[in-house]
N, C-alpha and C. Protein backbone atom coordinates (compact mmCIF):
# COMPACT_ATOMS: atom_id res chain seq x y z
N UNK A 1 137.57 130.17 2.49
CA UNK A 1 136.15 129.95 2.23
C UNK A 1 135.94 128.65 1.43
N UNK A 2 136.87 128.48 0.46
CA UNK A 2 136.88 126.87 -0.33
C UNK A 2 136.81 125.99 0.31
N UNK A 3 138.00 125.91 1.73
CA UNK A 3 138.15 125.05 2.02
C UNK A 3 136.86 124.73 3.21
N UNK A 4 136.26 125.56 3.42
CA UNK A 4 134.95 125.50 4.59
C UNK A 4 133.85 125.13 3.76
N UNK A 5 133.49 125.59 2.64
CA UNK A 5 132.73 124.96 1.44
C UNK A 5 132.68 123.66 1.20
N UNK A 6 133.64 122.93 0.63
CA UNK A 6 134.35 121.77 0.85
C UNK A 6 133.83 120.60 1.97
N UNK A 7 134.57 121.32 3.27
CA UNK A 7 134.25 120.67 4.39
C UNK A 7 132.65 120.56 4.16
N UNK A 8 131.71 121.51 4.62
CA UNK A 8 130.62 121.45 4.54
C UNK A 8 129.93 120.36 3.50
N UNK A 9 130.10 120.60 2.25
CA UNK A 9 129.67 119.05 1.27
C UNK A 9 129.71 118.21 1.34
N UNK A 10 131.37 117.87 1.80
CA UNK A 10 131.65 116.58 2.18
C UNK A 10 130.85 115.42 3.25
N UNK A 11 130.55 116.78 4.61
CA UNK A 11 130.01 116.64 5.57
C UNK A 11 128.36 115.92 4.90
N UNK A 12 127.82 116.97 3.88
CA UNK A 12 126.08 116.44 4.17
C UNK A 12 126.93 114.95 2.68
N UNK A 13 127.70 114.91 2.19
CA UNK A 13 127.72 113.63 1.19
C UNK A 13 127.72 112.67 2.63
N UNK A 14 128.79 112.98 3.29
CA UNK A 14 129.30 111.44 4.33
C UNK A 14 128.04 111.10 5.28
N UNK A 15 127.34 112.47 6.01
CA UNK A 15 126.18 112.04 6.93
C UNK A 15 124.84 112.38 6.57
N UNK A 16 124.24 112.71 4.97
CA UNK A 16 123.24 112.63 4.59
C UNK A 16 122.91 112.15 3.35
N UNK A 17 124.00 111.52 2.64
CA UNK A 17 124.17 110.92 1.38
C UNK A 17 123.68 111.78 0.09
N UNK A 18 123.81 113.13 -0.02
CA UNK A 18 124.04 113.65 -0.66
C UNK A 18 124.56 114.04 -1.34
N UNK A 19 124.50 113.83 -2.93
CA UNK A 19 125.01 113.50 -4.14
C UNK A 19 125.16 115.14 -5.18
N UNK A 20 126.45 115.10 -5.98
CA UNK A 20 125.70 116.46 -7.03
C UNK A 20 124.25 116.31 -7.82
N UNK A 21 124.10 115.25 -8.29
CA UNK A 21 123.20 114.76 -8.57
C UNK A 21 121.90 115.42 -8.37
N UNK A 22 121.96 114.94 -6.60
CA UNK A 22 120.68 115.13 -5.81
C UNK A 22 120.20 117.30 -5.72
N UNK A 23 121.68 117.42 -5.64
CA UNK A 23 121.53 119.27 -5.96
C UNK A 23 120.73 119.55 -6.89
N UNK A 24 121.17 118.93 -8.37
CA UNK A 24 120.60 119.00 -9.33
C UNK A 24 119.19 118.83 -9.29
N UNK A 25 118.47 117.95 -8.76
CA UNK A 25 117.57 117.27 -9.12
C UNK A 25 116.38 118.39 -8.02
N UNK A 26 117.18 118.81 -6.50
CA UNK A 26 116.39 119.76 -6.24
C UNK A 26 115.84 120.79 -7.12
N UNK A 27 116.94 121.43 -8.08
CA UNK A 27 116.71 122.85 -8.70
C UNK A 27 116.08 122.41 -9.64
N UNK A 28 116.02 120.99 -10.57
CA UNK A 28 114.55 120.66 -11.12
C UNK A 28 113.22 120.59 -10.39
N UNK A 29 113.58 120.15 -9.58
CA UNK A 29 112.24 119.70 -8.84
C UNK A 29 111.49 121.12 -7.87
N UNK A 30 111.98 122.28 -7.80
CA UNK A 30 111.69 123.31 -7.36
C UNK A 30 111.53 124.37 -8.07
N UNK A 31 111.90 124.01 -9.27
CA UNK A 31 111.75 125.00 -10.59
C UNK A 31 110.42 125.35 -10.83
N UNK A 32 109.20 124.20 -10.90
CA UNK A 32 108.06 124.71 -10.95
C UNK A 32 107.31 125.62 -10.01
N UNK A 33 107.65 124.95 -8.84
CA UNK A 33 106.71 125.71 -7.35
C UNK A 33 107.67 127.34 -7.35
N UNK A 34 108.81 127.98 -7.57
CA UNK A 34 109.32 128.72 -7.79
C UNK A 34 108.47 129.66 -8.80
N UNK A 35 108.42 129.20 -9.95
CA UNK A 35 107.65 129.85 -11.23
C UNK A 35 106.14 130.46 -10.61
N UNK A 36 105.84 128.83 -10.00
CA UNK A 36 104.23 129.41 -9.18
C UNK A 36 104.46 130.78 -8.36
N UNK A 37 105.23 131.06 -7.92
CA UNK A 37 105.48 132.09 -6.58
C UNK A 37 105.29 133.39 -7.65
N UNK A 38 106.41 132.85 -8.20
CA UNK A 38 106.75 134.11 -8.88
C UNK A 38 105.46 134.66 -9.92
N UNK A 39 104.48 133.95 -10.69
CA UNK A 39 103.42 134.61 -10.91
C UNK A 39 102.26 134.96 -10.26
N UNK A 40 102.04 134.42 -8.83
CA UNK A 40 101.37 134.95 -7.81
C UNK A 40 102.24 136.08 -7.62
N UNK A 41 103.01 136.53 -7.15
CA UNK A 41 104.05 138.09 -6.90
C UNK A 41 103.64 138.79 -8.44
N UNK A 42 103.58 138.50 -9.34
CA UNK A 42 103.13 139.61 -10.63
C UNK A 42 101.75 139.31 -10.88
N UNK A 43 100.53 138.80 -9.69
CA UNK A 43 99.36 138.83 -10.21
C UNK A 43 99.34 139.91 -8.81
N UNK A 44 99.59 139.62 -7.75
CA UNK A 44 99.49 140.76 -6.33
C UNK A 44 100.19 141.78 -5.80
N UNK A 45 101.45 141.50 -6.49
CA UNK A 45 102.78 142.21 -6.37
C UNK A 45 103.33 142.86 -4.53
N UNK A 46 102.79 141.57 -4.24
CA UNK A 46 102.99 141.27 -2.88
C UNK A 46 104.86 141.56 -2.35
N UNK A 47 105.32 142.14 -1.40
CA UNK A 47 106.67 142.47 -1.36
C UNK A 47 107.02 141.00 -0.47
N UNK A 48 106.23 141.06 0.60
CA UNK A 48 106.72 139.62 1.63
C UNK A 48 106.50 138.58 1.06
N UNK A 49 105.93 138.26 -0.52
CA UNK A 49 106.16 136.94 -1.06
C UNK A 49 106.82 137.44 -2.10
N UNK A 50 107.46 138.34 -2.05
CA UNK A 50 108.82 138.44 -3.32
C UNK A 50 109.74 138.49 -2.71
N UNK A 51 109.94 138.81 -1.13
CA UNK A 51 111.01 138.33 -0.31
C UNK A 51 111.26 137.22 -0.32
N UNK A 52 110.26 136.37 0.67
CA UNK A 52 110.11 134.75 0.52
C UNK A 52 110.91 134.19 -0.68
N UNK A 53 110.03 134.47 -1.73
CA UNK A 53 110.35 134.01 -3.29
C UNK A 53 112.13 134.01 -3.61
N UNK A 54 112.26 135.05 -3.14
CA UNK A 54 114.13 135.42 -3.53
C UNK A 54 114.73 134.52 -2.36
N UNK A 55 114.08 134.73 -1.29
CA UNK A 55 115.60 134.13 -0.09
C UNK A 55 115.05 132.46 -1.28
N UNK A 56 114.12 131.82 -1.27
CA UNK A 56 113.81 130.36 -1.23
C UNK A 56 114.48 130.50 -2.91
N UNK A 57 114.72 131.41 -3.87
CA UNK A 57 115.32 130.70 -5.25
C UNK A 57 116.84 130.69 -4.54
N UNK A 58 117.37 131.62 -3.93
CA UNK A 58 119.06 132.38 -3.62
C UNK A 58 119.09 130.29 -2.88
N UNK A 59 118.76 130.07 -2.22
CA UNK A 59 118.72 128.78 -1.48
C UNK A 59 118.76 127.68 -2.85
N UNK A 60 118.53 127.39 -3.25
CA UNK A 60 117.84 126.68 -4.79
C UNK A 60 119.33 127.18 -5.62
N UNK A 61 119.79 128.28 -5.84
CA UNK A 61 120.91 128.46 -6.67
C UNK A 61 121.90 128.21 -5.93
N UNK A 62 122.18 128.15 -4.54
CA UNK A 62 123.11 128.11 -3.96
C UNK A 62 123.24 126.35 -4.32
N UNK A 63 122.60 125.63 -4.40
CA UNK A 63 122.84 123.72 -4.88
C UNK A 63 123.73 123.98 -6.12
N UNK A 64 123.95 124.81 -6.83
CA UNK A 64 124.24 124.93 -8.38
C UNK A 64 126.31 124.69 -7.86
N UNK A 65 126.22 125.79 -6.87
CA UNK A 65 127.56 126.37 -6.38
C UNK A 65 128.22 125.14 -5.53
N UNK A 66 127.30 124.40 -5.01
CA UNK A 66 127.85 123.46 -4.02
C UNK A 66 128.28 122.08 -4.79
N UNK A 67 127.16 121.84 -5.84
CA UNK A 67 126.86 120.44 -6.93
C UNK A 67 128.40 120.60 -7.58
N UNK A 68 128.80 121.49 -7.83
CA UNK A 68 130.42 121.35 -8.31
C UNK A 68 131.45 121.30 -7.38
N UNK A 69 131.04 122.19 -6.58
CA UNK A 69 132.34 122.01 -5.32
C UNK A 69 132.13 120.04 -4.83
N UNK A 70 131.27 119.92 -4.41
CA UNK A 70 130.72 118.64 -4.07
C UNK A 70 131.75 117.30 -5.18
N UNK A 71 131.07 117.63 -6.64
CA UNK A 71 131.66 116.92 -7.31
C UNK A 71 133.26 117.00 -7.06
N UNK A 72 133.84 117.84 -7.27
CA UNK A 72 135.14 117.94 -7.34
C UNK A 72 136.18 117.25 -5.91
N UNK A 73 135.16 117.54 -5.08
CA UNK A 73 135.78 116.86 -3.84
C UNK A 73 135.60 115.24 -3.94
N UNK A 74 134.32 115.04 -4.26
CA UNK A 74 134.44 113.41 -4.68
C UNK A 74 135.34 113.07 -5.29
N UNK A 75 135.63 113.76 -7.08
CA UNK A 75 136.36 112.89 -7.98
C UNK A 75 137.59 112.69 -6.75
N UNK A 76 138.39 113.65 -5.70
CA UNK A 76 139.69 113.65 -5.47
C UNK A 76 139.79 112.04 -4.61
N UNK A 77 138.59 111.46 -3.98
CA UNK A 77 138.69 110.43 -2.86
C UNK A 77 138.38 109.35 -3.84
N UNK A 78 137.38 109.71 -4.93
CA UNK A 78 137.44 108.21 -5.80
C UNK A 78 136.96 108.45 -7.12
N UNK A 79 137.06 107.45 -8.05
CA UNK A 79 137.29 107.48 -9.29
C UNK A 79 135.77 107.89 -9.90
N UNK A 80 135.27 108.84 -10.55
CA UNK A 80 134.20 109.51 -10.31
C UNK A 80 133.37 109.75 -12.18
N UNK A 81 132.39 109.03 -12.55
CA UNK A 81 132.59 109.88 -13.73
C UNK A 81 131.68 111.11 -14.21
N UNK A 82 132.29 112.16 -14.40
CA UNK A 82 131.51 113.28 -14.61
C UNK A 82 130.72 113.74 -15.55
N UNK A 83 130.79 113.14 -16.95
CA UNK A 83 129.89 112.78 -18.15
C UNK A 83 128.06 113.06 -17.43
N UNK A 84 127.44 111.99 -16.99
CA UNK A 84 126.45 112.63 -16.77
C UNK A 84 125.84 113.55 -16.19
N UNK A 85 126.39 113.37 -14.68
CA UNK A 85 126.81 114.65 -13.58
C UNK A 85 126.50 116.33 -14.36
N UNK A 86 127.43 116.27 -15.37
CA UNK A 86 128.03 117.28 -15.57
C UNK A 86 126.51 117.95 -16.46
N UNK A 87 125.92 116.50 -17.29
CA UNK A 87 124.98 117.06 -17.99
C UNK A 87 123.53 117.21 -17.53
N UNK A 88 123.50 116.69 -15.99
CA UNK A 88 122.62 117.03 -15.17
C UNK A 88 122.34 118.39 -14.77
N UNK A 89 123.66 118.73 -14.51
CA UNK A 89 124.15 119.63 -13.88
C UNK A 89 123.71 120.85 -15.03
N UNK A 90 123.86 120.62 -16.25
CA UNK A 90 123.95 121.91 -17.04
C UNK A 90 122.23 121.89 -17.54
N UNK A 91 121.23 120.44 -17.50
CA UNK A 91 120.13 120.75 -17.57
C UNK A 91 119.29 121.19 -16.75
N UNK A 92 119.62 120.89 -15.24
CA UNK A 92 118.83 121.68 -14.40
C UNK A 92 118.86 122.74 -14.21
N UNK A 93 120.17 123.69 -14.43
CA UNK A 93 120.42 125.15 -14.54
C UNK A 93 119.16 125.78 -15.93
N UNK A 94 119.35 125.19 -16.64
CA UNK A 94 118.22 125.25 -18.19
C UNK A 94 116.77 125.39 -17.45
N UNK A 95 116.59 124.10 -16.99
CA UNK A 95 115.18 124.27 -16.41
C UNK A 95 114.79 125.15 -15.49
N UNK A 96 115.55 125.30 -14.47
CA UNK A 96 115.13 126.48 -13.53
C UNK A 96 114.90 127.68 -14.17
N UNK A 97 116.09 128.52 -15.30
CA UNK A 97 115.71 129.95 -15.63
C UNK A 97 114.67 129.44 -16.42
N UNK A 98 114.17 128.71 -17.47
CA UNK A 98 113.18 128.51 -17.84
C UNK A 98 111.72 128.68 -17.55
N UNK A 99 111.64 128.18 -16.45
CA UNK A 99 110.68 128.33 -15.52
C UNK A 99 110.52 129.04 -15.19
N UNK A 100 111.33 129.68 -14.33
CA UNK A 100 111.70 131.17 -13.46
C UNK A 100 111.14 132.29 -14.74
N UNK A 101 111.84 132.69 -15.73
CA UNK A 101 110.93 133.05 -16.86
C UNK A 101 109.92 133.13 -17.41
N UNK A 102 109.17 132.61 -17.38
CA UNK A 102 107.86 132.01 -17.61
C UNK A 102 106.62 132.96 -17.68
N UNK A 103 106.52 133.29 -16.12
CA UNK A 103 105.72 133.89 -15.97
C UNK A 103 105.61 135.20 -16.02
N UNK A 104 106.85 135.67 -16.92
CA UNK A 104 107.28 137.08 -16.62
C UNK A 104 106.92 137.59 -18.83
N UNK A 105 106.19 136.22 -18.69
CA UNK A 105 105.28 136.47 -20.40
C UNK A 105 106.32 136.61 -21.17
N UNK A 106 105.51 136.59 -22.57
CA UNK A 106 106.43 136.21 -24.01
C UNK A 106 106.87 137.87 -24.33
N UNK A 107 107.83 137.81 -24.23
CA UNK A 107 108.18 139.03 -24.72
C UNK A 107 109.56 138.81 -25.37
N UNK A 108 110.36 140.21 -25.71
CA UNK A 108 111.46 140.03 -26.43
C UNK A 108 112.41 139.28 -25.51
N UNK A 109 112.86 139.67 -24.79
CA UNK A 109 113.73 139.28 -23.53
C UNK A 109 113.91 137.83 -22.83
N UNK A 110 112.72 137.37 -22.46
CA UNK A 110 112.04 135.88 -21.99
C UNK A 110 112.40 135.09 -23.26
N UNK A 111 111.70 135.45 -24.69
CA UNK A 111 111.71 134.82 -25.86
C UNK A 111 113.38 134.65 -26.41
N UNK A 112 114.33 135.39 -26.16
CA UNK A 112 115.93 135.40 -26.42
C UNK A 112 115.93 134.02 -25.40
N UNK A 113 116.28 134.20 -24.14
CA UNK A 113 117.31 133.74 -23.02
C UNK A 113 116.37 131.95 -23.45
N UNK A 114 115.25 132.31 -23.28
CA UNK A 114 114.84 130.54 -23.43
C UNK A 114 115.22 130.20 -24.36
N UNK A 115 115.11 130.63 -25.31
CA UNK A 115 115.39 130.00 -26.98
C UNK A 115 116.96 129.55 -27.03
N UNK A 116 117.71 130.59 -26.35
CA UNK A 116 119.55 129.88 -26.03
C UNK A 116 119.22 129.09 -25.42
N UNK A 117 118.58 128.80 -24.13
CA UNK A 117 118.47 128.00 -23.00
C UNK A 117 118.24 127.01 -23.55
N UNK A 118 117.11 126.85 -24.48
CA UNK A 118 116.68 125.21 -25.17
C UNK A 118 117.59 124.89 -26.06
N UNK A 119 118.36 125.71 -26.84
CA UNK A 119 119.53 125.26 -27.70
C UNK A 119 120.63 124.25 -26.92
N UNK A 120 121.11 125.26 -25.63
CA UNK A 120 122.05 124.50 -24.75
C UNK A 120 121.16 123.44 -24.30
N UNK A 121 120.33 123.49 -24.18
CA UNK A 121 119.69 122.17 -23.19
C UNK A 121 120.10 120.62 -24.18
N UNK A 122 119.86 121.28 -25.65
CA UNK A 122 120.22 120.09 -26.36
C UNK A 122 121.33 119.57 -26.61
N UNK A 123 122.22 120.80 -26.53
CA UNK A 123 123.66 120.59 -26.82
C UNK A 123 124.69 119.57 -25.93
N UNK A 124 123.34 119.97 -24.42
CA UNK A 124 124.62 118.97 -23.59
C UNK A 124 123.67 117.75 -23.41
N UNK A 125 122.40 117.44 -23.77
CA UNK A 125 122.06 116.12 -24.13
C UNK A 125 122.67 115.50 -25.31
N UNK A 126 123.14 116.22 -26.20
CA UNK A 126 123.96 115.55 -27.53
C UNK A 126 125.37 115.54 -27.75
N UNK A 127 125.82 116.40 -26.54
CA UNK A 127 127.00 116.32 -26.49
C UNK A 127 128.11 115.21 -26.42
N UNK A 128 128.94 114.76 -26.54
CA UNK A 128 130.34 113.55 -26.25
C UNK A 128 130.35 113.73 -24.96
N UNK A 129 130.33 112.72 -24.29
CA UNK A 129 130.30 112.54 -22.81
C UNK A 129 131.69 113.46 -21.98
N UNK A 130 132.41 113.28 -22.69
CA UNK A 130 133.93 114.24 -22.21
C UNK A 130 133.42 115.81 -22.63
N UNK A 131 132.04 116.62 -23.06
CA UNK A 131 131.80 117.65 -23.37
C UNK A 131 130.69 118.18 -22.18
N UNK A 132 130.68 117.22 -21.63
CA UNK A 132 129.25 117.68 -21.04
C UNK A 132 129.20 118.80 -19.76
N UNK A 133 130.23 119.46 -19.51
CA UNK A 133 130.86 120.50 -18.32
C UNK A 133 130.43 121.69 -19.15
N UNK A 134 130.31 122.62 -18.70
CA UNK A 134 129.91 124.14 -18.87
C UNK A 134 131.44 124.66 -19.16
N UNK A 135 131.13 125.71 -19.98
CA UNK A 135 132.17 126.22 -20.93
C UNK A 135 132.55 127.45 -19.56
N UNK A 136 133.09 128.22 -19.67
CA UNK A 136 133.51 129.54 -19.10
C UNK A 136 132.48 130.61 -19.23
N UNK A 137 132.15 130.93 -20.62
CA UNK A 137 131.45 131.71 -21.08
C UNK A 137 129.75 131.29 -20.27
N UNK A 138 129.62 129.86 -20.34
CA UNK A 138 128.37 129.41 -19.64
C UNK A 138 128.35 129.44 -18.35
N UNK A 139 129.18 129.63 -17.62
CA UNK A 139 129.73 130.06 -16.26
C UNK A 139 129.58 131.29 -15.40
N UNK A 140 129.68 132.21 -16.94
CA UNK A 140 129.24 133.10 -16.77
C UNK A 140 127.86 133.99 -16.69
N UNK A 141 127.61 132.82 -17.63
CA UNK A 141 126.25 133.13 -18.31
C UNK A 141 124.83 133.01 -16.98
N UNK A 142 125.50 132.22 -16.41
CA UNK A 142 125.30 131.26 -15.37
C UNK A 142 124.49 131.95 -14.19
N UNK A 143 125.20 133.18 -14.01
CA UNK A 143 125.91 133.87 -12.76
C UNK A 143 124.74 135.14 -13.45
N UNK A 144 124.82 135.45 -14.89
CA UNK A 144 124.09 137.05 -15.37
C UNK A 144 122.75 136.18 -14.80
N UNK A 145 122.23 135.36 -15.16
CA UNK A 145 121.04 135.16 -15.04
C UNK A 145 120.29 134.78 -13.91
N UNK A 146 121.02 133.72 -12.72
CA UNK A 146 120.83 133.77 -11.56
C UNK A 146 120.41 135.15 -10.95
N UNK A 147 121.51 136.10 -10.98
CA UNK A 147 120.90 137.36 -10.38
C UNK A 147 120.03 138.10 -11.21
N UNK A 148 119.59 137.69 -12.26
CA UNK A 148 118.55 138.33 -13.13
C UNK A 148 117.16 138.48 -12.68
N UNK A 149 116.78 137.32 -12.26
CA UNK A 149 115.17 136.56 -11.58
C UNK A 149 114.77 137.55 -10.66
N UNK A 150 115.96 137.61 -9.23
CA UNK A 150 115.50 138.58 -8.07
C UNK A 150 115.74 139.82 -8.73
N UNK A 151 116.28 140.28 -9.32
CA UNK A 151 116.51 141.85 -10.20
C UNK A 151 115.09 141.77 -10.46
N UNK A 152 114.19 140.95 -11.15
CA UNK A 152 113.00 141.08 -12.11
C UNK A 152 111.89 140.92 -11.42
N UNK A 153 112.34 140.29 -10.49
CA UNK A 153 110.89 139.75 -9.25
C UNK A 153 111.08 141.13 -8.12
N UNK A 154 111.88 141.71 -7.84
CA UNK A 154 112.00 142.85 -6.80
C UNK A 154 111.39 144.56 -7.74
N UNK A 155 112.13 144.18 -8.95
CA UNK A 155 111.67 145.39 -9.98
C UNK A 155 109.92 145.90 -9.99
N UNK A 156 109.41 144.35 -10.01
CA UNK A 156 107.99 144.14 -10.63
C UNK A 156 107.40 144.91 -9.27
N UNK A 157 107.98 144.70 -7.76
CA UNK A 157 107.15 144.89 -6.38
C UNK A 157 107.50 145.88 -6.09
N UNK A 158 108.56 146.26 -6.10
CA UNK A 158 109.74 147.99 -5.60
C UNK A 158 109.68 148.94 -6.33
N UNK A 159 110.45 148.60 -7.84
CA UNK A 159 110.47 149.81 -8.65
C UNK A 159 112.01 150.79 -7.61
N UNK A 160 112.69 149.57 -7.15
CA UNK A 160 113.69 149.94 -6.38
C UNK A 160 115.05 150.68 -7.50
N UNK A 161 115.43 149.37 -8.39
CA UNK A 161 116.32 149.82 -9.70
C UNK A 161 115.88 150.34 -10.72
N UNK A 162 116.27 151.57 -10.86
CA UNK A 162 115.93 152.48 -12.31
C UNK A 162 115.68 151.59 -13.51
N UNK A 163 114.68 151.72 -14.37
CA UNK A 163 114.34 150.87 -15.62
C UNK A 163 115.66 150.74 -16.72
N UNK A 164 116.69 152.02 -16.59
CA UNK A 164 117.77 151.90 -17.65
C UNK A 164 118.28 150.81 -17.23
N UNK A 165 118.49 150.64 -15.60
CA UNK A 165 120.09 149.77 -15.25
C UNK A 165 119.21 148.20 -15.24
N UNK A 166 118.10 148.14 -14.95
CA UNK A 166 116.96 146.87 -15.73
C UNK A 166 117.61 146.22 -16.91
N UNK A 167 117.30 147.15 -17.86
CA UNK A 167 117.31 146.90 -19.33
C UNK A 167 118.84 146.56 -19.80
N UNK A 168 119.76 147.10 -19.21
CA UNK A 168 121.13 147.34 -19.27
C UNK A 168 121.54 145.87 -18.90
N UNK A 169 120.89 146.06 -17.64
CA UNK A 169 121.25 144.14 -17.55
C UNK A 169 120.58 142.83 -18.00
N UNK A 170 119.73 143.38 -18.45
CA UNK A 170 118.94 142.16 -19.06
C UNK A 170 119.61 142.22 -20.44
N UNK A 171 120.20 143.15 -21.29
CA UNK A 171 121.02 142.97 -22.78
C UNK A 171 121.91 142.20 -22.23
N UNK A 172 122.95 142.99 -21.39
CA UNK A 172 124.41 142.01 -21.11
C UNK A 172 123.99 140.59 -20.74
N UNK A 173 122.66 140.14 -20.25
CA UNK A 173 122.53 139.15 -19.69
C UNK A 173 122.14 138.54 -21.08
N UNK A 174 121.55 138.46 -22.04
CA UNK A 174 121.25 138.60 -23.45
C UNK A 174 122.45 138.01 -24.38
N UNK A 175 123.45 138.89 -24.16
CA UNK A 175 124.28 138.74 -24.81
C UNK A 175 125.31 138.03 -24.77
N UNK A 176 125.87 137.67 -22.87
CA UNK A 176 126.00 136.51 -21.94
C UNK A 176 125.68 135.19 -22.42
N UNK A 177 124.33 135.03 -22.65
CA UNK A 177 123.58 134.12 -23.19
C UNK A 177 123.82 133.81 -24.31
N UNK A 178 123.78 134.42 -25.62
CA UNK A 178 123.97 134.24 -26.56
C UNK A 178 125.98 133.52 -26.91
N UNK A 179 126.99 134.19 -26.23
CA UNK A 179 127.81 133.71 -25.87
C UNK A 179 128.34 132.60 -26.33
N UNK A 180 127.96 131.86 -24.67
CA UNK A 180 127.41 130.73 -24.03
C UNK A 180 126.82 129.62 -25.36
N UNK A 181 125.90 130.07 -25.91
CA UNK A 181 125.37 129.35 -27.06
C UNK A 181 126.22 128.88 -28.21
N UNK A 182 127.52 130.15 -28.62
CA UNK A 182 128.74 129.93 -29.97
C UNK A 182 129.34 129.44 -28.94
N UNK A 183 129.73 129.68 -27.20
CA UNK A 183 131.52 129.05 -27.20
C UNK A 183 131.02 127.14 -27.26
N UNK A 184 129.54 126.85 -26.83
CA UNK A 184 129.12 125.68 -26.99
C UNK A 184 129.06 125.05 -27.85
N UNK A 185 128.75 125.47 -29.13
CA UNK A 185 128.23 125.13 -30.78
C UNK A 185 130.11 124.83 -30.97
N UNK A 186 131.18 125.66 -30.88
CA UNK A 186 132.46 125.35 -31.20
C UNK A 186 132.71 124.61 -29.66
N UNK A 187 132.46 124.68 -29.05
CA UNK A 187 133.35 123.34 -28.06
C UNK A 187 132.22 122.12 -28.62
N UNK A 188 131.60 122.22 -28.64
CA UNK A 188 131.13 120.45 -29.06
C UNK A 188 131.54 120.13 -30.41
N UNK A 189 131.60 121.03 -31.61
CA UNK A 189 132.24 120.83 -33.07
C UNK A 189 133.27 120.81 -33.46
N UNK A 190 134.11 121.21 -31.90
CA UNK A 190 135.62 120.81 -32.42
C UNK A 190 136.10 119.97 -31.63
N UNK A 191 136.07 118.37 -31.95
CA UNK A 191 136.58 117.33 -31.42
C UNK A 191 137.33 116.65 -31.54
């Protein structure tokens, strides 16, 4: 599957000049019209635009998965530097759940994950250029929250997943987050 992944990137870098970069810059640039969807779906609680809404973010996160595979296949053909890349890469992930959040109001939950989210956002703008890659823990963190959005946007229209296993994942996702925030604060302070 790597290696068909791979192929595939390579393919839209060589015949559509597509950059990690440019991944990035989609999942900024779609972050807002996303947010829009998603508070039209919690003003109508419409199911066929919370479908829509999920396949078009799952599309949008899938750039996140490729923007590294992508990179990594570049650095191997030429000398590549990943310093900004990397901190592109870790602010557009910021902006999207941000957004994606948003409209789902100030509450305890929304008010946690952004407040890490804007911490990291600064961390890898202030970071040492050799820091600017996502930790493990943010990797992970990465991954709780991606599937968090459609968990929260399907919850609001279905009422498909029981409210415990909701809540259950929105802590671990919480706590994921929070993480993510110390293994960052000690990888950038110990240099």
């Amino acid at each position: 599957m790597k290696k068909i992944l791979e192929k595939f990137v390579l393919f839209l870098h060589k015949k559509y000049s597509i950059t990690p970069n440019v991944l990035s810059y989609i999942r900024i640039f779609s972050a807002p019209w996303l947010a829009l969807l998603v508070s039209k779906i919690l003003s109508n609680k419409s199911l066929t635009l919370a479908l829509i809404t999920v396949v078009l973010y799952s599309l949008v996160i899938v750039t996140d998965l490729l923007d590294g595979i992508l990179a990594r296949v570049i650095s191997k053909t030429k000398n590549h530097d990943h310093s900004h890349g990397g901190m592109l890469d870790r602010l557009s992930d910021k902006i999207l759940i941000i957004f994606m959040l948003i409209p789902f109001g100030l509450n305890l939950f929304t008010f946690l994950i952004i407040s890490a989210e804007s911490i990291l956002a600064f961390q890898a703008l202030y970071s040492p250029s050799h820091k600017k890659q996502a930790t493990r823990a943010g990797k992970i963190k990465m991954f709780l929250q991606a599937f968090l959005i459609p968990i929260l946007i399907l919850q609001v229209v279905t009422n498909f997943i029981p409210e415990m296993i909701t809540y259950t994942y929105i802590i671990v996702t919480i706590i994921f987050t929070y993480v993510s925030v110390y293994s960052h604060y000690f990888y950038f302070k110990n240099d």
